[in-house]
C-alpha atoms as a PDB file:
ATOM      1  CA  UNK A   1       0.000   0.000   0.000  1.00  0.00           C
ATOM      2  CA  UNK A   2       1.190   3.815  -1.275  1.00  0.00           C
ATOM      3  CA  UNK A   3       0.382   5.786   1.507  1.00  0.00           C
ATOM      4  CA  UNK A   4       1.435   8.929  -0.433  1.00  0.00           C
ATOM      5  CA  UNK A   5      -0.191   7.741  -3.704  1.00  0.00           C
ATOM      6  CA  UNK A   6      -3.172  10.050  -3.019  1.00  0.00           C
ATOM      7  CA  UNK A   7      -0.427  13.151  -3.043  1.00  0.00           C
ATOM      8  CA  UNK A   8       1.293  11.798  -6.057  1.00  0.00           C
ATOM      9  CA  UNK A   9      -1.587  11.853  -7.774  1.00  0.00           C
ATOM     10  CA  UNK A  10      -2.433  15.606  -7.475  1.00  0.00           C
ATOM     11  CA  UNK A  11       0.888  15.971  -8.683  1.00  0.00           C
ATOM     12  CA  UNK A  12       3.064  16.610  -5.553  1.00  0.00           C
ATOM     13  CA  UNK A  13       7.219  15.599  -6.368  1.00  0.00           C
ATOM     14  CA  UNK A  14       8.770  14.318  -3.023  1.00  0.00           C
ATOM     15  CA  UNK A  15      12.851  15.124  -2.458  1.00  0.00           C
ATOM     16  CA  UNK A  16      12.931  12.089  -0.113  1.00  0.00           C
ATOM     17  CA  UNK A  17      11.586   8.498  -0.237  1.00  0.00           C
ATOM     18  CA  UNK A  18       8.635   7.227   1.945  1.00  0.00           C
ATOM     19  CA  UNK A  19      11.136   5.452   4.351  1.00  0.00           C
ATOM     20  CA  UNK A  20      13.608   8.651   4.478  1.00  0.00           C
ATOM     21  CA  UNK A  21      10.156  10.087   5.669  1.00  0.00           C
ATOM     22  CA  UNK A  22       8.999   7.996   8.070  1.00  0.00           C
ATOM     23  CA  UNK A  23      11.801   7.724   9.758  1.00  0.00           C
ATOM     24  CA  UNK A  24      11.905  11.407  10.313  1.00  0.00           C
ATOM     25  CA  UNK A  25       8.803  11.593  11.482  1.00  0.00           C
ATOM     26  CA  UNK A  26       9.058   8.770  13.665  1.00  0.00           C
ATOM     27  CA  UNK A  27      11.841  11.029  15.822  1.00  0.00           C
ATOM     28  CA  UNK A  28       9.483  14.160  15.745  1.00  0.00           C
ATOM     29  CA  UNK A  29       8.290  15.219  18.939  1.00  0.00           C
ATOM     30  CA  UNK A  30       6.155  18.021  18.319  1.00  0.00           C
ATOM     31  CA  UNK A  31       4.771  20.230  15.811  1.00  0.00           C
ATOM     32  CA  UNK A  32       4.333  23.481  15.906  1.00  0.00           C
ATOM     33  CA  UNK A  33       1.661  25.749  13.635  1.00  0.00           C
ATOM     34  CA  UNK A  34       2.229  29.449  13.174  1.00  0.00           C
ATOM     35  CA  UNK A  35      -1.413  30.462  11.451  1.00  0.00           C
ATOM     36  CA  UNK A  36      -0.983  34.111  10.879  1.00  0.00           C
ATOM     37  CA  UNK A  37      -1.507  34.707   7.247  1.00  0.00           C
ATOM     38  CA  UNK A  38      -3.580  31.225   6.022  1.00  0.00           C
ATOM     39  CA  UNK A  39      -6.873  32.457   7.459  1.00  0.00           C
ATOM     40  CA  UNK A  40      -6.205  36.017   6.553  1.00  0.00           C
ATOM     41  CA  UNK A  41      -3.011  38.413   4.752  1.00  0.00           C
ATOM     42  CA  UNK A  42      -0.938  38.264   8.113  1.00  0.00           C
ATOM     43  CA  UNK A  43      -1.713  41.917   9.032  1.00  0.00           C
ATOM     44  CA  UNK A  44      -1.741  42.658  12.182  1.00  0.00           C
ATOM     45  CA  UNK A  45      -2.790  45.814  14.354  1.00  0.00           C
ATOM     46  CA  UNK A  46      -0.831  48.099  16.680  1.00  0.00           C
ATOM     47  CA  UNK A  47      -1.594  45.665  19.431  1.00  0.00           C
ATOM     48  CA  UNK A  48       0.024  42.541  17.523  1.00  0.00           C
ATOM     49  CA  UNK A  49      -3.309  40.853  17.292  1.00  0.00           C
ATOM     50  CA  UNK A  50      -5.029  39.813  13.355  1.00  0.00           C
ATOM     51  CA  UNK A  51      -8.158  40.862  12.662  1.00  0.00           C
ATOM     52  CA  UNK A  52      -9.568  36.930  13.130  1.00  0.00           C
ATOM     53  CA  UNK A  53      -8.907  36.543  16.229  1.00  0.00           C
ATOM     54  CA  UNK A  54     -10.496  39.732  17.858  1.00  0.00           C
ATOM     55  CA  UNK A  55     -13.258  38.267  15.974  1.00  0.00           C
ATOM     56  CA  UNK A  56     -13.205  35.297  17.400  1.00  0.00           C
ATOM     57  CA  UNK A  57     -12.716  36.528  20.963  1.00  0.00           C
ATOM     58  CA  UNK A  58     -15.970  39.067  20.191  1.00  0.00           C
ATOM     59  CA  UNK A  59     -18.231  35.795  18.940  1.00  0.00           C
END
């Protein structure tokens, strides 16, 4: 079983092999997401917040 045959198939080129992968993942211990800019252009205010999540706080 290819369990990156869905992501070749939209056409994504890997630089490392699926075991070269694994294997690096196996040692990862966390992961860590910086959002600013994927929900939104990244601006941010005087205050250092994004627009999104003064929303969010106000909902």
């Amino acid at each position: 079983m290819d369990d990156l045959k869905s992501f070749r198939d939209q056409g994504t080129l890997f630089l490392h092999s699926p075991e070269a992968l694994r294997e690096r993942l196996r040692t990862i211990r966390a992961v860590i997401f910086d959002w600013d800019g994927v929900f939104n252009d990244g601006w941010k205010d005087i205050d250092g917040g994004s627009p999104s999540v003064k929303w969010a706080a106000w909902a």
